[in-house]
Each structure stands twice: as C-alpha cells, then as structure tokens.
N, C-alpha and C. Protein backbone atom coordinates (compact mmCIF):
# COMPACT_ATOMS: atom_id res chain seq x y z
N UNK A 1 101.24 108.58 118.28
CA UNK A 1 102.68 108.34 118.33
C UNK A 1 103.27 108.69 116.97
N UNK A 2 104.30 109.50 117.12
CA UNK A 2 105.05 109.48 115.75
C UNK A 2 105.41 108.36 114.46
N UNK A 3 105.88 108.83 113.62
CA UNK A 3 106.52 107.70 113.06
C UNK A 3 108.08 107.43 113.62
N UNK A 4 108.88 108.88 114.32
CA UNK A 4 109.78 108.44 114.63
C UNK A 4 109.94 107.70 115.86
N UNK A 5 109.14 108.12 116.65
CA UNK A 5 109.13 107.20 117.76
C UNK A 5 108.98 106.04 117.77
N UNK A 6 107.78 105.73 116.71
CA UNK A 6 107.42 104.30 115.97
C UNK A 6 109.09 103.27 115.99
N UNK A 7 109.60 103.79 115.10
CA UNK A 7 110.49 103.42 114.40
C UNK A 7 111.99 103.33 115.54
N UNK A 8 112.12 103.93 116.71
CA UNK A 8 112.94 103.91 117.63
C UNK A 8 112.80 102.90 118.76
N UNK A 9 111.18 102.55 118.63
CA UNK A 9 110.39 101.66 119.39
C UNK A 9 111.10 100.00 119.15
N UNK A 10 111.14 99.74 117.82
CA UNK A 10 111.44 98.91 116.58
C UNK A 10 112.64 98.25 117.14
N UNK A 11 113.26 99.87 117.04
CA UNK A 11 115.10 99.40 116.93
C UNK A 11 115.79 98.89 118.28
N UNK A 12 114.84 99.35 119.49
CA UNK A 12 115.42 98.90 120.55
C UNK A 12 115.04 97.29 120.64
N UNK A 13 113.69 97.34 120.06
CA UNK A 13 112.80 95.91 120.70
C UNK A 13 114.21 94.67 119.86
N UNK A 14 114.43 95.47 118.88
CA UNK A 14 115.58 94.46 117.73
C UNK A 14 116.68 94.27 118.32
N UNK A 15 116.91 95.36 118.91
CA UNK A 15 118.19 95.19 119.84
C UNK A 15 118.40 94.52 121.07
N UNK A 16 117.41 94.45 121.81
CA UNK A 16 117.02 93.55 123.19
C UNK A 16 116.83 92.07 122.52
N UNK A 17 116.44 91.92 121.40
CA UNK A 17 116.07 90.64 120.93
C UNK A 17 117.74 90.18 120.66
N UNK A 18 118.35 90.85 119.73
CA UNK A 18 119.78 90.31 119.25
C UNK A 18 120.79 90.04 120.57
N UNK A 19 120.28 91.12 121.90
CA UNK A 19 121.38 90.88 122.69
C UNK A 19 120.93 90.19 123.62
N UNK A 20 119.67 88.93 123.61
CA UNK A 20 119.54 88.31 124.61
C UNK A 20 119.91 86.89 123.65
N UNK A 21 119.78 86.69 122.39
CA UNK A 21 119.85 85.79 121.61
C UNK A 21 120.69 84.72 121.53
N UNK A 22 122.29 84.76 122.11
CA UNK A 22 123.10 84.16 122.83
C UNK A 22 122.79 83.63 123.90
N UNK A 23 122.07 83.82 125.18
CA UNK A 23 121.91 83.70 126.27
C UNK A 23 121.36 82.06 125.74
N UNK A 24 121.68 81.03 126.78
CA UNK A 24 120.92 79.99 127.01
C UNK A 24 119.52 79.93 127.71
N UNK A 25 118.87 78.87 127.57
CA UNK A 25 117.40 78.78 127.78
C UNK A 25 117.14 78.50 129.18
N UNK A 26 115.93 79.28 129.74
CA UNK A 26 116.21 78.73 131.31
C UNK A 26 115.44 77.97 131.40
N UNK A 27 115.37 77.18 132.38
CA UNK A 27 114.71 76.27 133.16
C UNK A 27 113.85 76.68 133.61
N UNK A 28 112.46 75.92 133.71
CA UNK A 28 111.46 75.69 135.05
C UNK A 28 111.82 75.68 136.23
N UNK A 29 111.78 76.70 137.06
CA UNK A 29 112.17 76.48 138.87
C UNK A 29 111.37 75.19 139.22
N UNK A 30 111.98 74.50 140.12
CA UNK A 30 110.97 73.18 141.00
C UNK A 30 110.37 74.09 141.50
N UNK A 31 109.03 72.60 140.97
CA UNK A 31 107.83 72.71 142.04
C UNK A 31 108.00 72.71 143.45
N UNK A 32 107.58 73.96 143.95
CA UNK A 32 107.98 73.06 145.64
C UNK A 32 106.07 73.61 145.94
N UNK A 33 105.41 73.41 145.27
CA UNK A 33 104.21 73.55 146.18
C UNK A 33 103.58 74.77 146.30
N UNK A 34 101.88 74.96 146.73
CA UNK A 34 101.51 75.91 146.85
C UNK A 34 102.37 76.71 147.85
N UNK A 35 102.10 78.35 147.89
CA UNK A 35 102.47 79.24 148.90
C UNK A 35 101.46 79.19 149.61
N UNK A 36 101.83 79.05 150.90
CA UNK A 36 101.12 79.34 152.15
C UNK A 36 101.37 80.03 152.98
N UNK A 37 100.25 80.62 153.89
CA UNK A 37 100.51 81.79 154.64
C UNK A 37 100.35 81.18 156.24
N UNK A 38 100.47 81.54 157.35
CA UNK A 38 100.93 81.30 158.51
C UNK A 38 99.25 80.56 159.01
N UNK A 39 98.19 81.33 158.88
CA UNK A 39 96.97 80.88 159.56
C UNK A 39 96.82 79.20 158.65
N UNK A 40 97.14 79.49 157.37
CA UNK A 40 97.16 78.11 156.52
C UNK A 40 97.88 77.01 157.05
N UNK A 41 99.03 77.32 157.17
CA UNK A 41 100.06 76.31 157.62
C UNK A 41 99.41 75.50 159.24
N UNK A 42 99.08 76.43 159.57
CA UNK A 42 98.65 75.89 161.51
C UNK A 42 97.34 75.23 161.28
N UNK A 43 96.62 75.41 160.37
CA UNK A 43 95.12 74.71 160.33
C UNK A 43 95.24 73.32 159.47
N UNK A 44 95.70 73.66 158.21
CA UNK A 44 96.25 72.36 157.14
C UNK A 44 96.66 71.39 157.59
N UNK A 45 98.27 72.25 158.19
CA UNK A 45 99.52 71.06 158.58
C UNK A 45 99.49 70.35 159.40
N UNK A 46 99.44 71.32 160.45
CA UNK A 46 99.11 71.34 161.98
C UNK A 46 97.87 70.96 162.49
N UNK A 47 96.74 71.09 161.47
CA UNK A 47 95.55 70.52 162.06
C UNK A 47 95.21 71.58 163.33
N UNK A 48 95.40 72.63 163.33
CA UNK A 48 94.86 73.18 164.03
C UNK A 48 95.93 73.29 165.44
N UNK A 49 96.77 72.55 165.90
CA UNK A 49 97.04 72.43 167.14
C UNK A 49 98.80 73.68 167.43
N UNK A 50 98.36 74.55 166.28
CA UNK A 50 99.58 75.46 166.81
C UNK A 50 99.00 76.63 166.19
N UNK A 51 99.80 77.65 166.88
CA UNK A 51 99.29 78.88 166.40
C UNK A 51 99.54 79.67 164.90
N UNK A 52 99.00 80.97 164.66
CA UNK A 52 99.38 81.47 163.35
C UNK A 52 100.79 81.99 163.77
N UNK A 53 100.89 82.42 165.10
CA UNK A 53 101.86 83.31 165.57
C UNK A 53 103.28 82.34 165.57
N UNK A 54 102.56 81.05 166.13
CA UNK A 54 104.16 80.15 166.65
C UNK A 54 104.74 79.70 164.77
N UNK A 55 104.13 79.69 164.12
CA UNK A 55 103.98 79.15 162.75
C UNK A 55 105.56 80.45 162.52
N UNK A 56 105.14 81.35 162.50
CA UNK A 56 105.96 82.90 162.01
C UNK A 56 106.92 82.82 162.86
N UNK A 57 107.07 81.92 164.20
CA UNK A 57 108.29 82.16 164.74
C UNK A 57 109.09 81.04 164.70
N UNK A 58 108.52 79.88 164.73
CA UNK A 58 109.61 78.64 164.81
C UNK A 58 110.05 78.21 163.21
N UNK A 59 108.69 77.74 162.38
CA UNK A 59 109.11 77.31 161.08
C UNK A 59 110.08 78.01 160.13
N UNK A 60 110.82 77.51 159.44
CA UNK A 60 112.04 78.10 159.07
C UNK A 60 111.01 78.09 157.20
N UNK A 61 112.47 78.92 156.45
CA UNK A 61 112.35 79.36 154.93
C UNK A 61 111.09 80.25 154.51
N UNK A 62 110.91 81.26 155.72
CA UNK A 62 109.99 82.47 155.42
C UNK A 62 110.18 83.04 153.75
N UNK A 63 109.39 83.21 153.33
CA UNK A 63 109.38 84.40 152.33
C UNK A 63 108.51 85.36 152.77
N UNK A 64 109.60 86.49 152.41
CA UNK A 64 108.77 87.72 152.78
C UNK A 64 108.22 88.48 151.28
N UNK A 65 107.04 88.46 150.69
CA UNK A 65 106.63 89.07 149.98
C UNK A 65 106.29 90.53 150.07
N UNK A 66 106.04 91.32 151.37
CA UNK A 66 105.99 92.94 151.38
C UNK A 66 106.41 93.01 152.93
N UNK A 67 105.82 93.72 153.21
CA UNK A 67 105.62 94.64 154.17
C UNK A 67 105.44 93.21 155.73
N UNK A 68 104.22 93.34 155.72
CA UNK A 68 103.84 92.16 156.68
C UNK A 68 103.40 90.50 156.01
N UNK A 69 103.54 90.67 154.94
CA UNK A 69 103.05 89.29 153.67
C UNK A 69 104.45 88.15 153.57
N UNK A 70 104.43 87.27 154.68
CA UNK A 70 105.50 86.54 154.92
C UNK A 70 104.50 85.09 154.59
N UNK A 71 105.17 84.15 153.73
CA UNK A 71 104.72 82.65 153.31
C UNK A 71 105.31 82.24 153.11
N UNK A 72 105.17 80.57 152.88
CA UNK A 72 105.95 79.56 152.84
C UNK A 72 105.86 78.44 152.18
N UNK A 73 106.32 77.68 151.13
CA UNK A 73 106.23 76.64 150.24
C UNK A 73 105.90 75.47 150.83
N UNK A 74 104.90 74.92 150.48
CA UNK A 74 104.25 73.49 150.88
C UNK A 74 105.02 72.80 151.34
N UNK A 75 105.68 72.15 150.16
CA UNK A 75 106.96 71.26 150.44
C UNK A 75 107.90 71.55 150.95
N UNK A 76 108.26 72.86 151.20
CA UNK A 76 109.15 72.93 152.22
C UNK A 76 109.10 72.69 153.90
N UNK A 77 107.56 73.02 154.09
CA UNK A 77 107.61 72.90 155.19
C UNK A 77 106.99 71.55 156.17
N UNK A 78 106.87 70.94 154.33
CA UNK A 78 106.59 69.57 154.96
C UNK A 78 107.91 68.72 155.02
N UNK A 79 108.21 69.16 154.17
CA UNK A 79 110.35 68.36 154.86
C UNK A 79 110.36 68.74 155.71
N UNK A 80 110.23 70.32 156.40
CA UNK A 80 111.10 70.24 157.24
C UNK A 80 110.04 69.49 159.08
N UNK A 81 108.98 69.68 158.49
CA UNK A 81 107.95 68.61 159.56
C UNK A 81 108.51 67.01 159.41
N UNK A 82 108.77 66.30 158.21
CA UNK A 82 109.31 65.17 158.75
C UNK A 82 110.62 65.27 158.67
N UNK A 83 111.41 66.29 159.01
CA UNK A 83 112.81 66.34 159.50
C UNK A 83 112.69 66.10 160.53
N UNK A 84 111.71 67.02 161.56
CA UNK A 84 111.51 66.71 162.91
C UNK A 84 110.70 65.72 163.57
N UNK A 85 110.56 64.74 162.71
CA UNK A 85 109.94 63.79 163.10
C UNK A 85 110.82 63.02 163.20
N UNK A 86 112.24 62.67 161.98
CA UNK A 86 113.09 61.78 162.41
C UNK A 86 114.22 61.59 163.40
C-alpha cells in the first residue's frame, strides 16, 4: 500500500470518527431470548404435539432471515402462548 493511500486511509477513519462523535450512545436491544426455528418451537414449546409446518403458519412475529430461514424469539412466542391461554 502506498504512503498515500496510507494516509487517505487515516483521514477518512478521522473523519467517520469526528462525524459520529455527536451522536448519542445506543442502547442494548432487550433480551427477548434465544432464536428459534419452526422444528424447535413444535418440539420445545409444544412438546411435540404440533407441527414444524403449523408452527410457520399460525404463530405470529416471524423473522425472516433469507431466503427460506424464517425464526422466532423465545419470549415472544412464549407471550404470545400464554396470551392464548388467557
């Protein structure tokens, strides 16, 4: 690598530093729990007595991570199991 490149390397990293330097500090997102995936949720939660498939169609707050890679936060879907319990 050059020295000028070196040195251009420098000036941006200085510059990203000065112009985030104002910004306030963020927070920790809540914990909501491991990610789980659909065969997880029906064996764990469910104990077995529902499918991977019904898991992907009824339970709500999917995340879709790609393509076919859809999961779901522990705690979320344990609220929403004793939602439907009450």
């Amino acid at each position: 690598m050059t020295r000028l490149k070196r040195a251009s390397l420098v000036t941006q990293g200085l510059t990203l530093a000065a112009r985030f330097a104002h910004a306030a500090p963020l927070e920790a997102p809540a914990d909501r729990g491991r990610l789980l995936k659909a065969p997880q949720i029906a064996a764990e939660l469910f104990h077995g007595t529902v499918s991977a498939a019904w898991v992907r169609r009824v339970v709500p707050g999917k995340l879709r991570l790609g393509h076919s890679t859809v999961c779901w936060y522990e705690c979320d879907v344990l609220a929403w199991i004793a939602a439907q319990r009450a």
